[in-house]
N, C-alpha and C. Protein backbone atom coordinates (compact mmCIF):
# COMPACT_ATOMS: atom_id res chain seq x y z
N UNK A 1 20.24 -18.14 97.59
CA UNK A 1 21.48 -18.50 96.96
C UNK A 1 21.45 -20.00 96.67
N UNK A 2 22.00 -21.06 95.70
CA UNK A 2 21.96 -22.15 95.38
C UNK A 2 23.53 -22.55 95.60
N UNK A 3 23.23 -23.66 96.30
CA UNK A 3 24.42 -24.34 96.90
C UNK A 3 24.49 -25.40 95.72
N UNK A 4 25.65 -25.93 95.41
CA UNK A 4 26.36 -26.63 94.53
C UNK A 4 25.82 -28.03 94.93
N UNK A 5 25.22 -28.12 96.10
CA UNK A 5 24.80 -30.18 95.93
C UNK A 5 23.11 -29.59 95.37
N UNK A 6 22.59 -28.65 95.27
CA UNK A 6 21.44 -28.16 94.76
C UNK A 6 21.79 -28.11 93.14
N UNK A 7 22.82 -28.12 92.46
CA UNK A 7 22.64 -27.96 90.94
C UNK A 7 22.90 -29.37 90.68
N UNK A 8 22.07 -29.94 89.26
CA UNK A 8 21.77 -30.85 88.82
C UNK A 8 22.63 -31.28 88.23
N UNK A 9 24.20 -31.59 88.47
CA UNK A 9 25.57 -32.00 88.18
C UNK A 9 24.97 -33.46 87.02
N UNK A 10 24.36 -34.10 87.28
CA UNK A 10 24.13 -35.27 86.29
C UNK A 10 23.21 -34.69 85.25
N UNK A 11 22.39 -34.32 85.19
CA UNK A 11 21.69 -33.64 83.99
C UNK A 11 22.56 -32.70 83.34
N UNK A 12 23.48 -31.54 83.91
CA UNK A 12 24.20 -30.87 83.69
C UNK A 12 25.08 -31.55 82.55
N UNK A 13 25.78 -32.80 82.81
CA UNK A 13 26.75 -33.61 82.82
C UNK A 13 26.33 -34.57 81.35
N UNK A 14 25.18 -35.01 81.60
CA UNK A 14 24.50 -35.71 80.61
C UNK A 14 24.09 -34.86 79.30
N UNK A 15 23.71 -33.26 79.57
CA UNK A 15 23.60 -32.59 78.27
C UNK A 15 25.01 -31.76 77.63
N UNK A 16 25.78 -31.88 78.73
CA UNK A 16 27.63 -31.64 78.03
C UNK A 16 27.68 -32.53 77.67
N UNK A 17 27.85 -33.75 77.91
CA UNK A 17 27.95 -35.13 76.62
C UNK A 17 27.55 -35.11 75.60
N UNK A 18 26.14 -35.06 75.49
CA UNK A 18 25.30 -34.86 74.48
C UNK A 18 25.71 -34.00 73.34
N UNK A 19 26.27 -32.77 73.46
CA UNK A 19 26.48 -31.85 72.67
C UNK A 19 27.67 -32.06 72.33
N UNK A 20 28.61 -32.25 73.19
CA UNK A 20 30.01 -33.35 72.69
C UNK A 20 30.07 -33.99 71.27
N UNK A 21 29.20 -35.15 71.99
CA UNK A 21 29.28 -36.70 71.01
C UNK A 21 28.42 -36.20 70.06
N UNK A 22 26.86 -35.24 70.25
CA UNK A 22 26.45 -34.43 68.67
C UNK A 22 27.35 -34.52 68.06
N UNK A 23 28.64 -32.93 68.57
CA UNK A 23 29.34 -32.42 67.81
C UNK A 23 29.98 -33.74 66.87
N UNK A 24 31.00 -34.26 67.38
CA UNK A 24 31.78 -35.17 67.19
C UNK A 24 30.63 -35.84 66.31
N UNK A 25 29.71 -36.49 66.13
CA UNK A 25 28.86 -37.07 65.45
C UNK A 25 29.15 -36.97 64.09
N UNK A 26 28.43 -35.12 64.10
CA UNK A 26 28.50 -34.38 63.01
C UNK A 26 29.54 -34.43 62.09
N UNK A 27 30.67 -33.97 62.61
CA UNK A 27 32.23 -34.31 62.11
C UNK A 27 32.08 -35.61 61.03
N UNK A 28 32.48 -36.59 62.17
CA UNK A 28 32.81 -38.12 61.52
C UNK A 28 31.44 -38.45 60.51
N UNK A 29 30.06 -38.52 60.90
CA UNK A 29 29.15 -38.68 59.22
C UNK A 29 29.75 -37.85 58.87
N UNK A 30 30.11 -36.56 58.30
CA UNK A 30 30.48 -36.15 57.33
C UNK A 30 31.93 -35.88 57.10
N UNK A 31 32.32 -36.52 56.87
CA UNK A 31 33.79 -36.68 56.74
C UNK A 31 33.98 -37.80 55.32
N UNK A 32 35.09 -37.97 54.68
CA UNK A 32 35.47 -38.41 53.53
C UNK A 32 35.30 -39.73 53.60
N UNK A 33 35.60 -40.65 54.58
CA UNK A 33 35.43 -42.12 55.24
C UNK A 33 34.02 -42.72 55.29
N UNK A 34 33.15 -41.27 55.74
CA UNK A 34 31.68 -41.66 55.68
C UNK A 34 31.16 -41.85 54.79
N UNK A 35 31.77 -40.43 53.71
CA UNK A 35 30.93 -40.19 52.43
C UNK A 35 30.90 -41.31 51.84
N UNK A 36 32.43 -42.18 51.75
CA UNK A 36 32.74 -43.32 50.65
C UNK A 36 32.02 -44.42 51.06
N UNK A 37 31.58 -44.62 52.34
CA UNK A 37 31.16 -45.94 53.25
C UNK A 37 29.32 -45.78 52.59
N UNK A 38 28.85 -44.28 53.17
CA UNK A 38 28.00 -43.91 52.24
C UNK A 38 27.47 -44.62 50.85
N UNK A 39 28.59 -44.62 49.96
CA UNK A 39 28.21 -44.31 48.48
C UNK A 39 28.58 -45.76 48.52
N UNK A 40 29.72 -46.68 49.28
CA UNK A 40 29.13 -47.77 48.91
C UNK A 40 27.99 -48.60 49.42
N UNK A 41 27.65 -48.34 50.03
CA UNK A 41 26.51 -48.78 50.40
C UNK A 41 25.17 -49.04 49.82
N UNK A 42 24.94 -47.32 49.21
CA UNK A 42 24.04 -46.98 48.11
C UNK A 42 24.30 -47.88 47.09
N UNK A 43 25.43 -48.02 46.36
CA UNK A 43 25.80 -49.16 45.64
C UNK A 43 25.38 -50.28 45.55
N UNK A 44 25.38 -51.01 46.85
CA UNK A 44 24.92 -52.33 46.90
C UNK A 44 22.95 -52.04 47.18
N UNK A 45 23.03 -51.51 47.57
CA UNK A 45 21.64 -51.34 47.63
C UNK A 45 20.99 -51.00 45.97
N UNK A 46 21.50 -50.38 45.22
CA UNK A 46 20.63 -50.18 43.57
C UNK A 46 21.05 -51.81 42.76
N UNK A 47 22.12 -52.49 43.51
CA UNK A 47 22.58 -53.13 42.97
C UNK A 47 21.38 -54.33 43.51
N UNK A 48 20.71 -54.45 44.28
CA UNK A 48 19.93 -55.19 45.10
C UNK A 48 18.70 -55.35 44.61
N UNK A 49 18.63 -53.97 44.15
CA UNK A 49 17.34 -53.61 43.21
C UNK A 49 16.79 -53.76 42.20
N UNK A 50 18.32 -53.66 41.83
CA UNK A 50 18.10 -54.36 40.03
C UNK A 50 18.06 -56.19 40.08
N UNK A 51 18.27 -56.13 41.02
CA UNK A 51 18.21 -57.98 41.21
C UNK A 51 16.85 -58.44 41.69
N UNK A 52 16.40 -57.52 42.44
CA UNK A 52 15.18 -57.50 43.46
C UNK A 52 13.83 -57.36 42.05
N UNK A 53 14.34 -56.23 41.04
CA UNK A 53 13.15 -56.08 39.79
C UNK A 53 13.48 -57.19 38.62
N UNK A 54 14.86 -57.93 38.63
CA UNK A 54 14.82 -59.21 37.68
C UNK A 54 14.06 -59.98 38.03
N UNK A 55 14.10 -60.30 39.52
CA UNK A 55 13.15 -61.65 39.48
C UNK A 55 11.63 -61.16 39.80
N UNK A 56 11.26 -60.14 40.07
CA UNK A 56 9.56 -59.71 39.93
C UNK A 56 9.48 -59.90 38.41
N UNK A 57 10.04 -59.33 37.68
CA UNK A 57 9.69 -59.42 36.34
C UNK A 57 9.67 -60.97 35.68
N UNK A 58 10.27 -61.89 36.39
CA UNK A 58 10.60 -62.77 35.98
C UNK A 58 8.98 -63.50 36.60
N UNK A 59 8.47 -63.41 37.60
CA UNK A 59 8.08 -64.08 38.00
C UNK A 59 6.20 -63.49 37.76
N UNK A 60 6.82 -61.97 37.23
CA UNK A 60 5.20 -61.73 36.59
C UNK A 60 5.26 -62.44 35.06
N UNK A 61 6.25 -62.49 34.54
CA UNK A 61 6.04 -63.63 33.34
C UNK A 61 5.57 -64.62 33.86
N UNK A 62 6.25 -65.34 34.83
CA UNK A 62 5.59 -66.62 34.88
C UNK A 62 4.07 -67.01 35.25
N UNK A 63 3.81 -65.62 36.22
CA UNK A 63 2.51 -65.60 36.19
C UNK A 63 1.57 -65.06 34.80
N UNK A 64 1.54 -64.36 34.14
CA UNK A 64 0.85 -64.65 32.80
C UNK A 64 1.33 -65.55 31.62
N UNK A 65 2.02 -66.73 31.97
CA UNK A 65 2.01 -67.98 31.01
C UNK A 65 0.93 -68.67 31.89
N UNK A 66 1.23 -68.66 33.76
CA UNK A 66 0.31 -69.36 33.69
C UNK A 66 -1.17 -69.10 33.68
N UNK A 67 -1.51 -67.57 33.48
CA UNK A 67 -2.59 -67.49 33.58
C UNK A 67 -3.33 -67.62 31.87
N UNK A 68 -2.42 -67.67 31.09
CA UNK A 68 -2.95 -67.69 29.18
C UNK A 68 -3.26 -69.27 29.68
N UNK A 69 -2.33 -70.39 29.79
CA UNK A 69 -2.74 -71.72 30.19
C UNK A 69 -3.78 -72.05 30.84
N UNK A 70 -4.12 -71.23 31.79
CA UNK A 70 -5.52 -71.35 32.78
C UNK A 70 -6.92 -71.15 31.98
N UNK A 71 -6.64 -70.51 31.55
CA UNK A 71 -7.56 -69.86 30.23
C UNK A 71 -8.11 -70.37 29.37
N UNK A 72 -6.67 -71.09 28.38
CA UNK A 72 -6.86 -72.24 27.34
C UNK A 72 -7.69 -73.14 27.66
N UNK A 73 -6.92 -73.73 29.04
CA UNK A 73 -7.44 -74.87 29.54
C UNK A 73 -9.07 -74.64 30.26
N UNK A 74 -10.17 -73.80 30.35
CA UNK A 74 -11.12 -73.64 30.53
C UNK A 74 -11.61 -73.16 29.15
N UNK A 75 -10.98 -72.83 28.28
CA UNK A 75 -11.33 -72.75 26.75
C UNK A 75 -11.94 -74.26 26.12
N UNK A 76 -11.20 -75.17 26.54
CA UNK A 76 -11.01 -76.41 25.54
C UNK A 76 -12.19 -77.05 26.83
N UNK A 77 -11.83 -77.14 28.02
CA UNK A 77 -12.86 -77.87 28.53
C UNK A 77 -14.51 -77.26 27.95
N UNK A 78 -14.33 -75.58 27.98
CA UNK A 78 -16.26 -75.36 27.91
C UNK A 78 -16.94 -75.56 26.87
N UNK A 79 -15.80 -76.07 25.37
CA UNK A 79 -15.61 -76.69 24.06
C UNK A 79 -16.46 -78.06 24.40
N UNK A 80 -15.58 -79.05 25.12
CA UNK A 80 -15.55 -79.93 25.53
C UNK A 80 -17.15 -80.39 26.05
N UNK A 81 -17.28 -79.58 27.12
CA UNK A 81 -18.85 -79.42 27.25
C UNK A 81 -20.10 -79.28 26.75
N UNK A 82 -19.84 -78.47 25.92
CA UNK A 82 -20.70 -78.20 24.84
C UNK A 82 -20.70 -79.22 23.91
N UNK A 83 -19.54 -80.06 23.60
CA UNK A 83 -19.65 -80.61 22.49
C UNK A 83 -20.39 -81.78 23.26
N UNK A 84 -20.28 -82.08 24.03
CA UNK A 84 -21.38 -83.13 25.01
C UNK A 84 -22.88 -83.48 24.94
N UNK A 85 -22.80 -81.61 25.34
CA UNK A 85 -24.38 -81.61 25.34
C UNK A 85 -24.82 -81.65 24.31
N UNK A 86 -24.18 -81.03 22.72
CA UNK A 86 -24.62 -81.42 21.90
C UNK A 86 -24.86 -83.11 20.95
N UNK A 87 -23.85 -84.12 21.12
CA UNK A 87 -24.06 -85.50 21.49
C UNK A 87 -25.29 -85.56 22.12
N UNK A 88 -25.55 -85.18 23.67
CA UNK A 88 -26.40 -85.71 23.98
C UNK A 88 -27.87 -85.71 23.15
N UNK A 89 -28.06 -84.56 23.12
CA UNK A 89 -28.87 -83.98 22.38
C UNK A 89 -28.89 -84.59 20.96
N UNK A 90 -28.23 -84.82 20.35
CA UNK A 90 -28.81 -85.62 19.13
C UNK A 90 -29.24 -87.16 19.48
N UNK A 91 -28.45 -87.64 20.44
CA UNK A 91 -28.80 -88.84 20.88
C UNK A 91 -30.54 -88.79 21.42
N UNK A 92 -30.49 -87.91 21.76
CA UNK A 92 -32.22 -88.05 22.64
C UNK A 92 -32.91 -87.78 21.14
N UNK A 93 -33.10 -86.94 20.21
CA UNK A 93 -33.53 -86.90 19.17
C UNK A 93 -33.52 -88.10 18.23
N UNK A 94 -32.22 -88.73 17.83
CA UNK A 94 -32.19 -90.28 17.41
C UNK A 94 -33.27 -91.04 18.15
N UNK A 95 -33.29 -91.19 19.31
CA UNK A 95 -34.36 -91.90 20.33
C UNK A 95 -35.53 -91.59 19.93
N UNK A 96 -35.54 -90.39 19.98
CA UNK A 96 -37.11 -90.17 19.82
C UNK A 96 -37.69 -90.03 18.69
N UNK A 97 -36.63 -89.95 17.66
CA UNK A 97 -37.10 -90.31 15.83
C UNK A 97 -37.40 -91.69 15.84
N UNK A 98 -37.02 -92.83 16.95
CA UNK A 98 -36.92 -93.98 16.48
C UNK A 98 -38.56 -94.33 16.97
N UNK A 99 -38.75 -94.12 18.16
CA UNK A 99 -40.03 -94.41 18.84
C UNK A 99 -40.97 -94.12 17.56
């Protein structure tokens, strides 16, 4: 036979709560107060998003201006280079027409 200081009155006790405050849980999220608290929420959150994809977009522009500029600017320098070596190169030829 099981004597009453033998049943587990706190576990007992702790899973009647449980199913309680579930219940009750259940209720209040879904209830009209939630739904609206819900939906605004969602609100600010797409609203976050669209702010969150202005400035990516904004800032992948800025990254391909600066990468066309990066570009240019190794355009005009390997110009630059070349047009050097070619100087040089006539210069050593002048030299050596003169000898």
């Amino acid at each position: 036979m099981i004597k009453m200081k033998d049943i587990p009155w706190k576990q007992i006790g702790l899973f009647a709560g449980g199913v309680l405050f579930g219940t009750a849980g259940i209720r209040i999220l879904s209830s009209k107060d939630a739904k609206k608290c819900y939906t605004h929420a969602t609100a600010a959150v797409l609203r976050a998003k669209t702010d969150v994809m202005q400035t990516v977009t904004t800032v992948r522009e800025n990254c391909d201006d600066i990468l066309a500029d990066a570009k240019e600017i190794n355009e005009q320098r390997a110009l630059k280079e070349e047009a050097d070596i070619i100087a040089d190169e006539c210069e050593e030829i002048a030299d050596a027409s003169e000898e």
